[in-house]
Protein backbone atom coordinates (compact mmCIF):
# COMPACT_ATOMS: atom_id res chain seq x y z
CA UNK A 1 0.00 0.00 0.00
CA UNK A 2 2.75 2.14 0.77
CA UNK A 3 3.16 2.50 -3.45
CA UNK A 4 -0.25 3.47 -3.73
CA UNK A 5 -0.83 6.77 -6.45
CA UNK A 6 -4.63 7.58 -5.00
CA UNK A 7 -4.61 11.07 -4.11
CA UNK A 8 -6.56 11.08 -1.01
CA UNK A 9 -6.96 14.81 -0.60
CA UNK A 10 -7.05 16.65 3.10
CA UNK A 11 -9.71 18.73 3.47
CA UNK A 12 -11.32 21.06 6.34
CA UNK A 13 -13.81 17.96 6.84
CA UNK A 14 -11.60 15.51 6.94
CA UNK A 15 -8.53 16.75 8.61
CA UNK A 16 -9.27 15.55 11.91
CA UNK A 17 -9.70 11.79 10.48
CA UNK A 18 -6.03 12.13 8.85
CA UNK A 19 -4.73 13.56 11.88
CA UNK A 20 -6.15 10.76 14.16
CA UNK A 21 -5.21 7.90 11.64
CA UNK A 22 -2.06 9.22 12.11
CA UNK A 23 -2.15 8.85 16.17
CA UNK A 24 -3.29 5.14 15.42
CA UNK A 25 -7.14 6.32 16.04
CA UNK A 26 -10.07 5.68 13.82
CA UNK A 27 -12.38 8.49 14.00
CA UNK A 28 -15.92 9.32 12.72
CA UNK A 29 -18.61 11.60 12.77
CA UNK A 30 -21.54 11.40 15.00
CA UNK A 31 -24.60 13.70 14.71
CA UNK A 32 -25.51 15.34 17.84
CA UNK A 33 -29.27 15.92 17.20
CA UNK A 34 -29.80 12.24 16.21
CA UNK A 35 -26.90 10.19 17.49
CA UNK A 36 -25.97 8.13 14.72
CA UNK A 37 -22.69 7.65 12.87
CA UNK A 38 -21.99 8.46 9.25
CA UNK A 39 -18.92 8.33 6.93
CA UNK A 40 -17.17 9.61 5.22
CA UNK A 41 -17.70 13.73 7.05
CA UNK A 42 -20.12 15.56 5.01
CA UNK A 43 -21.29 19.15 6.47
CA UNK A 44 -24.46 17.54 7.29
CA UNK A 45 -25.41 14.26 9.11
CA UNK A 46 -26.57 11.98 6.10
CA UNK A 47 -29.66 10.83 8.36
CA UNK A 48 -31.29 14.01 9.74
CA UNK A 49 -29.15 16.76 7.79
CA UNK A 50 -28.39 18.39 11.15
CA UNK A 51 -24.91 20.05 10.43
CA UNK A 52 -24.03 19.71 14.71
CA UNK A 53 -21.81 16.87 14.69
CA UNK A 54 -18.60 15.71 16.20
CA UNK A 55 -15.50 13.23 16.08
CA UNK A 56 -16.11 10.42 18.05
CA UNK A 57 -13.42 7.15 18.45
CA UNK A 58 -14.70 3.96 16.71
CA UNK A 59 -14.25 0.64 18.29
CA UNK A 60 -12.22 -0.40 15.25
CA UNK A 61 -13.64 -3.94 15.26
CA UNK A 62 -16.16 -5.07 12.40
CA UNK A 63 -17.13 -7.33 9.51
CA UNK A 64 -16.48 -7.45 6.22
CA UNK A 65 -19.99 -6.68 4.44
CA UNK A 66 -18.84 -7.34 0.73
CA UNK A 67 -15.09 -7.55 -1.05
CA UNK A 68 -13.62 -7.27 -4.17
CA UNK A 69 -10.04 -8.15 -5.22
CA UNK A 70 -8.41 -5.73 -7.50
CA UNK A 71 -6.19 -7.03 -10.72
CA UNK A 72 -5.87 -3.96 -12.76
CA UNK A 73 -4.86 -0.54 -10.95
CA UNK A 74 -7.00 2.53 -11.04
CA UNK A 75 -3.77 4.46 -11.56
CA UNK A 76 -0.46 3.96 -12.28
CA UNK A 77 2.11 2.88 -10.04
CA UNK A 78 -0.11 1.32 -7.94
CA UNK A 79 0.20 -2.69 -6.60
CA UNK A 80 -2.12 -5.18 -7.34
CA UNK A 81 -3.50 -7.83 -6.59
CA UNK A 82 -5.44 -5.85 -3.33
CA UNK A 83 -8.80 -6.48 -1.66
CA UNK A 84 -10.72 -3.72 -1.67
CA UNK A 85 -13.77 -4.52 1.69
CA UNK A 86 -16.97 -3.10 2.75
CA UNK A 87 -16.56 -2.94 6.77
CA UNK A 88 -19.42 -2.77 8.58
CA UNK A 89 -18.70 -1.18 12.57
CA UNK A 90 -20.99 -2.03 15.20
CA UNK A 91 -21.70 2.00 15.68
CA UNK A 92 -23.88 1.33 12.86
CA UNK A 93 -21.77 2.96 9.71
CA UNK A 94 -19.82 0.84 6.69
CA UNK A 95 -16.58 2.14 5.35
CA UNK A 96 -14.51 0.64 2.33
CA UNK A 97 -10.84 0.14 3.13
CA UNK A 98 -8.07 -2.31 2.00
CA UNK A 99 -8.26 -5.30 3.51
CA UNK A 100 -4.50 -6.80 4.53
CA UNK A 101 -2.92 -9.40 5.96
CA UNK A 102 -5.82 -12.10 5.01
CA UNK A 103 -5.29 -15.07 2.62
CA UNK A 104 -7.21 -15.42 -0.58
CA UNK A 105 -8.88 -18.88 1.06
CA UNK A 106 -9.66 -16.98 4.25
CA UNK A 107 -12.13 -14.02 2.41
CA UNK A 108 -15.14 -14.03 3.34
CA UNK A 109 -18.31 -12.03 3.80
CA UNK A 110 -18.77 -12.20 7.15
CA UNK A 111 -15.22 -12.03 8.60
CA UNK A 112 -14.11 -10.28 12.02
CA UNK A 113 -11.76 -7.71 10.98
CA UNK A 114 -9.91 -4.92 13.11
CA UNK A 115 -8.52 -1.69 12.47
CA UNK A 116 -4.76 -1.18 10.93
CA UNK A 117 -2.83 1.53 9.74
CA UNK A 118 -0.14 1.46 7.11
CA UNK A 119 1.62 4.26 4.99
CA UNK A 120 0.05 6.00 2.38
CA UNK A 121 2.48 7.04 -0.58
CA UNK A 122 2.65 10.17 0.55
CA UNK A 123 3.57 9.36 4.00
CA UNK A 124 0.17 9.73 5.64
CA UNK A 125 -1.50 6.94 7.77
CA UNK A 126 -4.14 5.25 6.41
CA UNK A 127 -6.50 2.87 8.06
CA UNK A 128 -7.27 -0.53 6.43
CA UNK A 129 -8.26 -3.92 8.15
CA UNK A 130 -7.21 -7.00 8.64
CA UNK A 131 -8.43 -10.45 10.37
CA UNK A 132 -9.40 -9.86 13.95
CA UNK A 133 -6.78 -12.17 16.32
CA UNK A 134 -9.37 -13.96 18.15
CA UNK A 135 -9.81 -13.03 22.00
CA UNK A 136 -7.44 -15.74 24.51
């Protein structure tokens, strides 16, 4: 991933989720009128269009909801093969992010995954996921 030529561009809205990703923190937005989670930050919650919201810490635990494995880059300069997942987190919000560290024979929809973060080409931290370890 570290190769990767997506231009993932910092904005106003989504500074603070760069910045935290950074800290090894997965952050999202929570509507304070109606409670709920959405992704990615928009100026207005995507369920009651309220535009008083804040950064709250996600557990970083989920499933994968669907995958896909990538053979032919978006861009150049970018590595393939990758698997590209639908997470779903128990706050009640999906994100897509690479899913690493998980053998072709072990995808599935389904799977317990938990929250990474590896180097973006440009030297930011990204968050991906990867199997979740299960609990001893």
């Amino acid at each position: 991933m570290a190769d990767a030529a997506f231009d993932f561009p910092v904005t106003t809205l989504s500074r603070p989720y760069w910045e935290a990703a950074a800290r090894g923190r997965l952050i999202a937005p929570r509507c304070n009128a109606c409670q709920r989670f959405f992704f990615a930050p928009e100026v207005a919650c995507t369920h009651c269009f309220s535009t008083d919201w804040s950064w709250v810490e996600a557990a970083g635990q989920g499933e994968v909801y669907s995958y896909t494995t990538i053979h032919r880059a978006p861009v150049p300069g970018m590595a393939t093969p990758y698997v590209l997942a639908a997470v779903e987190l128990p706050e009640g919000f999906a994100m897509f992010a690479h899913l690493v560290d998980c053998p072709p024979e072990a995808l599935t929809c389904g799977l317990p995954v938990e929250v990474d973060f590896r180097p973006l080409h440009d030297g930011r931290i990204a968050p991906v996921f990867k199997p979740r370890q299960p609990s001893v």
